[in-house]
Structures are given as structure tokens and as C-alpha cells.
C-alpha atoms as a PDB file:
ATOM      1  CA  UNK A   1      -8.763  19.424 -12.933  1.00  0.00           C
ATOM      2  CA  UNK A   2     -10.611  16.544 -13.946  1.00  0.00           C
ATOM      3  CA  UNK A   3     -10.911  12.892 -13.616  1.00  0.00           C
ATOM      4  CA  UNK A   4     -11.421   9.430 -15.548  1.00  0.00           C
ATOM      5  CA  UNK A   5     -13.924   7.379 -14.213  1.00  0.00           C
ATOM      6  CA  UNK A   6     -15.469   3.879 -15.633  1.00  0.00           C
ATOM      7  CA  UNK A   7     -18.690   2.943 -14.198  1.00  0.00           C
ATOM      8  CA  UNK A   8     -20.390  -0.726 -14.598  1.00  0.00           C
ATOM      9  CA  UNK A   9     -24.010  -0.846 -14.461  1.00  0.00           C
ATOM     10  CA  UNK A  10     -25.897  -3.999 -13.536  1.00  0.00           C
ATOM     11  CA  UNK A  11     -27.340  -4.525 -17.280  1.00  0.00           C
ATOM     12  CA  UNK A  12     -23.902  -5.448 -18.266  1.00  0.00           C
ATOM     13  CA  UNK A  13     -23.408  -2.027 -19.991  1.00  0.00           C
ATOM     14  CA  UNK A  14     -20.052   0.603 -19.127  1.00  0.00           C
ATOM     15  CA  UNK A  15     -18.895   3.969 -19.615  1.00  0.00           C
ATOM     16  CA  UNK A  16     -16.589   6.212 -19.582  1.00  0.00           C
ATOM     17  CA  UNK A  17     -17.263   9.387 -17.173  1.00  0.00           C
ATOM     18  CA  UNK A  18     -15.002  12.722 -16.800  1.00  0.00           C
ATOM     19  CA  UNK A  19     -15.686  13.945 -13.698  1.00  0.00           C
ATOM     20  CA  UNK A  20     -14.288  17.917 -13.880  1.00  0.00           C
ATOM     21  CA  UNK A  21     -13.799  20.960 -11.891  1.00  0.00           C
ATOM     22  CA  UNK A  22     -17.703  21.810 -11.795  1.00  0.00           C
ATOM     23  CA  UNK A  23     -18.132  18.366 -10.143  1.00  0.00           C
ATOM     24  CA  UNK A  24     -15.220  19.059  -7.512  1.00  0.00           C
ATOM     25  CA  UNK A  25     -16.711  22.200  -6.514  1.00  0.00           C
ATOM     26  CA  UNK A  26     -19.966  20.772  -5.810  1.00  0.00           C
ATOM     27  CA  UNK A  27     -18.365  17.450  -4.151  1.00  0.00           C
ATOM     28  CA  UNK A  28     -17.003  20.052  -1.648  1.00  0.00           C
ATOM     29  CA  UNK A  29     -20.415  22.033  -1.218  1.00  0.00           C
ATOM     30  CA  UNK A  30     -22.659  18.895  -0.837  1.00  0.00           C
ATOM     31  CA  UNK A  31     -20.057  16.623   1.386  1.00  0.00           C
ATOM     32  CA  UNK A  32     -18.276  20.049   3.405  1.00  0.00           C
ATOM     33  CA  UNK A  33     -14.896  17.980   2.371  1.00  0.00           C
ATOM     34  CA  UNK A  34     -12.088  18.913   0.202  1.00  0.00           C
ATOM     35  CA  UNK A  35     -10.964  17.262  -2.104  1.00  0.00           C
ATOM     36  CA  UNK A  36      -7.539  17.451  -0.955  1.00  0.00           C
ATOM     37  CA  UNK A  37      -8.884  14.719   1.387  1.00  0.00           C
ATOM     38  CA  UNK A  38      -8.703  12.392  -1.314  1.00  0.00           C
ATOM     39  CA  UNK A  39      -5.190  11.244  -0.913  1.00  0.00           C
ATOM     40  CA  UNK A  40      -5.883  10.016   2.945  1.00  0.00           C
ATOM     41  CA  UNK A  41      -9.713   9.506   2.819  1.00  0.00           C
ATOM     42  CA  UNK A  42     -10.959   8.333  -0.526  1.00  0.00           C
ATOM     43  CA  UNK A  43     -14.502   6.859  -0.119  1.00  0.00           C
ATOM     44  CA  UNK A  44     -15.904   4.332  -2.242  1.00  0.00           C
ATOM     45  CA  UNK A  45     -19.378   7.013  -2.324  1.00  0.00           C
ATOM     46  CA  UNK A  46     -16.841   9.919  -3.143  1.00  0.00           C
ATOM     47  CA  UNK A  47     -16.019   7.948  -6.575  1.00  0.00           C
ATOM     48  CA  UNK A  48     -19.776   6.814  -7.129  1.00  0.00           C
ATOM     49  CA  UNK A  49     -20.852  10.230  -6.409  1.00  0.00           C
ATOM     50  CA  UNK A  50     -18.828  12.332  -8.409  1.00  0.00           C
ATOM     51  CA  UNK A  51     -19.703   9.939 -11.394  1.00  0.00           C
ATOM     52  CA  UNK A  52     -23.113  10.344 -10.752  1.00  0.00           C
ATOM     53  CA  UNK A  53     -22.806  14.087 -10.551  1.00  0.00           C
ATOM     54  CA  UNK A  54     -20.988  14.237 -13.826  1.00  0.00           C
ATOM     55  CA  UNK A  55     -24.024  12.424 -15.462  1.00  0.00           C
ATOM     56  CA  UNK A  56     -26.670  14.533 -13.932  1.00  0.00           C
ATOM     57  CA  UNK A  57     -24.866  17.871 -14.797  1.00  0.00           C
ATOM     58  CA  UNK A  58     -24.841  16.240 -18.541  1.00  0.00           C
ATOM     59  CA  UNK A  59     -27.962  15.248 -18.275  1.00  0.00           C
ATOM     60  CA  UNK A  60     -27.423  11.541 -18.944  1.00  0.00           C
ATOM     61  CA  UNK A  61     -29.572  10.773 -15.949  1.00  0.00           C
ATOM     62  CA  UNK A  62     -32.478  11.544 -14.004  1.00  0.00           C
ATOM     63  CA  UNK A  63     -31.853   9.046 -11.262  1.00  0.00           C
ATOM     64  CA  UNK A  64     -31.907  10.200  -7.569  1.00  0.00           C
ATOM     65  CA  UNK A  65     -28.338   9.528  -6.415  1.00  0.00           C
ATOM     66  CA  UNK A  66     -29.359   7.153  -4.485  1.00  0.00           C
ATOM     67  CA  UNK A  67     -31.037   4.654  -4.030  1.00  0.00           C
ATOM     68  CA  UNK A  68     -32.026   4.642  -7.664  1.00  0.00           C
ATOM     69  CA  UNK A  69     -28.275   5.459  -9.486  1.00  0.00           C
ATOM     70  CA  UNK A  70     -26.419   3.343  -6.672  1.00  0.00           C
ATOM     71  CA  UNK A  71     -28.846   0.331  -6.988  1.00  0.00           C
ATOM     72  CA  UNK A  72     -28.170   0.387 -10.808  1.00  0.00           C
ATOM     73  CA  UNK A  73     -24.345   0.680 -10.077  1.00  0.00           C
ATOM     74  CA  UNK A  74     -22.088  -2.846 -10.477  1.00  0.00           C
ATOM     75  CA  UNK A  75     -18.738  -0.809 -10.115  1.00  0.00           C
ATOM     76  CA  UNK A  76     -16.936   2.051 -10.202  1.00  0.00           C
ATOM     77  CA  UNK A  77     -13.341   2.464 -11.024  1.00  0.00           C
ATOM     78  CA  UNK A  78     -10.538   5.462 -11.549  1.00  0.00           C
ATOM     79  CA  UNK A  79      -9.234   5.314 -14.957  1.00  0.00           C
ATOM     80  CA  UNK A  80      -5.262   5.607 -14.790  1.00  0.00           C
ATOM     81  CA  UNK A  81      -3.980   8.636 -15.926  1.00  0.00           C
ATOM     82  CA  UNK A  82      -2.533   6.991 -18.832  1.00  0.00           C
ATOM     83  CA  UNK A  83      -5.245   5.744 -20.361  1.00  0.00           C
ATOM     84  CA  UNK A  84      -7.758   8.398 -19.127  1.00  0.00           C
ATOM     85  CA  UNK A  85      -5.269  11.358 -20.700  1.00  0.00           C
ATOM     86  CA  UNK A  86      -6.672  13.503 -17.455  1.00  0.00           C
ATOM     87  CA  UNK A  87      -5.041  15.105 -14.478  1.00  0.00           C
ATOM     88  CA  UNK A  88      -6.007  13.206 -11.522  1.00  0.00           C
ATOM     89  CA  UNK A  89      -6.546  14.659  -7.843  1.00  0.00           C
ATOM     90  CA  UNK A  90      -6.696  10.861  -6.959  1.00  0.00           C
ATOM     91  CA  UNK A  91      -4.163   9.041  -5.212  1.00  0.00           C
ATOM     92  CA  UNK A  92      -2.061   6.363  -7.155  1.00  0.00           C
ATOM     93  CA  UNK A  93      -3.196   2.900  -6.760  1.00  0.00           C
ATOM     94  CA  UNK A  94      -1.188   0.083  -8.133  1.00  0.00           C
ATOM     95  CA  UNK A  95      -2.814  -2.425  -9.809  1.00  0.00           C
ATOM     96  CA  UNK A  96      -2.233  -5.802  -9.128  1.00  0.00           C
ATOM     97  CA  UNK A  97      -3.183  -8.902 -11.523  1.00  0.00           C
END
């Protein structure tokens, strides 16, 4: 299980982020919500910090979740499946241009 994320920071820079099973697990432990929730209760902080989660388990950051991560944070957005290549536990969204 795993999920494609793309994060904007403020500086104008972007990257890709894999959110996978060790992040679900502690999503659930931290938040006492399943993920299953997901399809009827997807938070805008679920997205942000399972991203966030992924970077600190890689160690790409040091940054307290928040306010230091968020406050660096322009966006946050699921990658379709598609493009990502990864099973997603999120709902479908249809884009709309």
C-alpha cells in the first residue's frame, strides 16, 4: 500500500513523495483513525501529514510537523494513480481544467 504525493514548498521548489505502509501505520497510531476513513473523511492535514511523515522517516527533514514543515508548505496534492504507478487508498477525485 502506498501513495503518490507532490508537495509545493514556498521557495518555488516540488517533489515527489511516496507515502507507504510504514506511514499508514503510524497515521493510524498518531491520529487513532483508519485509514479506511479516507474515502468519507479525507483531511487536507491527513495528506500534509503523511507527506511529512514520509520525509522524516527518510530523513529528508528535521522540521517539527508543524508549525515549521506546514509553514514551509505551498501545496499538497495526490498524484493519480496513473502517473504515480502506486496503489492508492485515496478516493478518486476528478480533475477538472
Amino acid at each position: 500500500m502506498k501513495i503518490g504525493l507532490k508537495v509545493s514548498y514556498n521557495d518555488g521548489q516540488s517533489k515527489d513523495v511516496e507515502a507507504v505502509f510504514a506511514d499508514f501505520v503510524a497515521f493510524e497510531r498518531t491520529w487513532n483513525r483508519s485509514i479506511t476513513q479516507f474515502e468519507t473523511e479525507l483531511r487536507l492535514t491527513d495528506l500534509a501529514w503523511l507527506a511529512w511523515h514520509s520525509e522524516k522517516r527518510r530523513k529528508q527533514t528535521a522540521l517539527a510537523f508543524e508549525p515549521d514543515w506546514i509553514e514551509s508548505v505551498q501545496g499538497i496534492e495526490a498524484q493519480p494513480e496513473e502517473t504515480s504507478g502506486v496503489d492508492s487508498p485515496l478516493p478518486k477525485v476528478q480533475h477538472t481544467d
